[in-house]
Each structure stands twice: as C-alpha cells, then as structure tokens.
Protein backbone atom coordinates (compact mmCIF):
# COMPACT_ATOMS: atom_id res chain seq x y z
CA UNK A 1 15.25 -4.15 -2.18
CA UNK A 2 18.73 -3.59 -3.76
CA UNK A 3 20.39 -5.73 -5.53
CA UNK A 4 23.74 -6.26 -6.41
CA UNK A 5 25.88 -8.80 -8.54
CA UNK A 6 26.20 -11.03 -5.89
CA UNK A 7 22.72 -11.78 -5.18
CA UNK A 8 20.84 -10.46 -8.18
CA UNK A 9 20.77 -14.52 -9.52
CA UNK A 10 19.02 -15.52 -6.45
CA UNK A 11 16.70 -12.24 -5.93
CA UNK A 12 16.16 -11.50 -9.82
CA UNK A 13 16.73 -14.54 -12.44
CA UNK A 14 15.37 -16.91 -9.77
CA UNK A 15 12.66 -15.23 -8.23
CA UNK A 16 8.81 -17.42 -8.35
CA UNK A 17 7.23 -14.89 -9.32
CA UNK A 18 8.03 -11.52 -11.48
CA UNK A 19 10.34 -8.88 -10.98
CA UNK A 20 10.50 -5.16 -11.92
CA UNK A 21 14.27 -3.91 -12.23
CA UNK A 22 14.88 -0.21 -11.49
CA UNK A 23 18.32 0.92 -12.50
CA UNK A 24 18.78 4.31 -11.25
CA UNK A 25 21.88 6.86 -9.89
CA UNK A 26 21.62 8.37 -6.70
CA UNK A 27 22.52 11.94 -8.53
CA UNK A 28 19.71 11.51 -11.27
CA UNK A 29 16.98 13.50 -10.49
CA UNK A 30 14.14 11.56 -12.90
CA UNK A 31 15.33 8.50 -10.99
CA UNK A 32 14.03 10.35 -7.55
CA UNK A 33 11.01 11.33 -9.48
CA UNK A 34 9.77 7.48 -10.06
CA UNK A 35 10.96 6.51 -6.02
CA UNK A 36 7.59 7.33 -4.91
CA UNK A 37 6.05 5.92 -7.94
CA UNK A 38 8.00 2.72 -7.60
CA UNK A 39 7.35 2.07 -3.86
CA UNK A 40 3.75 2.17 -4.16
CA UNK A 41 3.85 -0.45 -7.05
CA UNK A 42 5.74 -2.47 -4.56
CA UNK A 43 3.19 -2.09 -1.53
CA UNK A 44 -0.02 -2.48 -3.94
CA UNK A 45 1.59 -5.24 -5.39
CA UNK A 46 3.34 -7.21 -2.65
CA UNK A 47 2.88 -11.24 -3.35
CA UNK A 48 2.59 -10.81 -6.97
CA UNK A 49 5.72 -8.71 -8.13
CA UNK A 50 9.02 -8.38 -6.62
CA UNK A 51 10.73 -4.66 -6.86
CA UNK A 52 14.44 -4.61 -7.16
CA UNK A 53 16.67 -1.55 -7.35
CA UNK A 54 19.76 -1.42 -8.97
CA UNK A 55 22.60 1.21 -8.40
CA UNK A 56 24.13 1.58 -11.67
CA UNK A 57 27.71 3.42 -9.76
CA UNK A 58 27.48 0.46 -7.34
CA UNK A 59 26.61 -2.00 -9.91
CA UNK A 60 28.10 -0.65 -13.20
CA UNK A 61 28.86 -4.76 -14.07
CA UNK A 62 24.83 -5.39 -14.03
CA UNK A 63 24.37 -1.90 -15.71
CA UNK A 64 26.88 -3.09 -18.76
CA UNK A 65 24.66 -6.82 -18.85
CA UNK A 66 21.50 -5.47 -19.38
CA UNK A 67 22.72 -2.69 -21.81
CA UNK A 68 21.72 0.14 -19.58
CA UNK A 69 22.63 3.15 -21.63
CA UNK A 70 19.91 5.87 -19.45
CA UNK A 71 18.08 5.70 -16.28
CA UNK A 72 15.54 5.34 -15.26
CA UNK A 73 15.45 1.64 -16.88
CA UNK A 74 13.08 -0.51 -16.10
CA UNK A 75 13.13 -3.96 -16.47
CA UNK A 76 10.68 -6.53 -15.96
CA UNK A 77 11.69 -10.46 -15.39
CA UNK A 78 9.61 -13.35 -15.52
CA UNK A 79 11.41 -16.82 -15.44
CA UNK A 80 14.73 -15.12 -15.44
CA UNK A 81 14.00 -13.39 -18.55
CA UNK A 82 13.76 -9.67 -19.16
CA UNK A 83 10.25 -9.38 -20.97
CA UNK A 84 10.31 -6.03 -21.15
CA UNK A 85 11.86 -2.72 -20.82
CA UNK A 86 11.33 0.96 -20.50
CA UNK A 87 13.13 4.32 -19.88
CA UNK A 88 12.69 7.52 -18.36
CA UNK A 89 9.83 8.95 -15.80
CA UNK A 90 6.61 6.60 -16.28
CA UNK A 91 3.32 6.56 -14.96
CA UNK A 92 2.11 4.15 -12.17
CA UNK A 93 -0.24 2.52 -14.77
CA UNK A 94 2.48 2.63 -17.36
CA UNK A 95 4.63 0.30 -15.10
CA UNK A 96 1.80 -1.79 -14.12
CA UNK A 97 1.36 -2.33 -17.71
CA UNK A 98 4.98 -2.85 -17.88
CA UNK A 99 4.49 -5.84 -15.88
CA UNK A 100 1.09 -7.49 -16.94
C-alpha cells in the first residue's frame, strides 16, 4: 500500500496492529532490490503486519519527519511509534527481525 501525507495518520500512526515503513525512490535501484523482498513479508505476514510504502519524491514532507537521509529506510511502527529503523538492502529475516 502507499501512503501519502494525507492518509499516512490513519494507515500508519493508527493502524491495530504494526506497520513496516518502506521509504524508497522509484530511480533507486537497492530500493527495487528489497520490492520482492518486501512483498513477500507482506503476503507471509498478512493479519499481523501492515506494509506501507512511501515515495520519498512524492512524499518528500514524510521523508523530512522521519529524518530519511538514504533509502531504503525502513521503519517499523507499533502504537504510532517508530520502534525501529534500518537502511539499505536487508534480508527477509533481517526485516522480520526488524519487526518482532
């Protein structure tokens, strides 16, 4: 799903349960890497985590927020908190650590 300023409250800080953040750039090649990596977190994991992508040219005003300075960034939110936070190409079990 991709979120934008408008509706990243609602889909992000007020989601039940948590959420992984992707900040990426349609021109950034690791970011294209971690697509296929990313959607099958979000297929093994539907229910339990929400995945959110956010397009840091679209979005630069959520990309200044959160501090984004490289991508990929990861976030993870629980309670409308970030909890924690990587960068760069990542593992599957690297983000599913990310999240537990």
């Amino acid at each position: 799903m991709n979120v934008t300023s408008e509706n990243f409250e609602k889909e992000v800080l007020k989601s039940e349960i948590p959420v992984l953040v992707d900040f990426w750039a349609s021109w950034c090649m690791p970011c294209k890497m971690m697509m296929p990596v990313v959607e099958q977190i979000e297929q093994e994991m539907q229910n339990k985590v929400k995945v959110c992508k956010v397009n840091i040219d679209e979005q630069s005003s959520l990309a200044i927020q959160y501090g984004i300075m490289s991508i990929p960034t990861f976030l993870v939110f629980k309670e409308g908190k970030v909890v924690n936070k990587t960068m760069g190409v990542q593992g599957k079990e690297e983000l599913l650590n990310l999240i537990q």
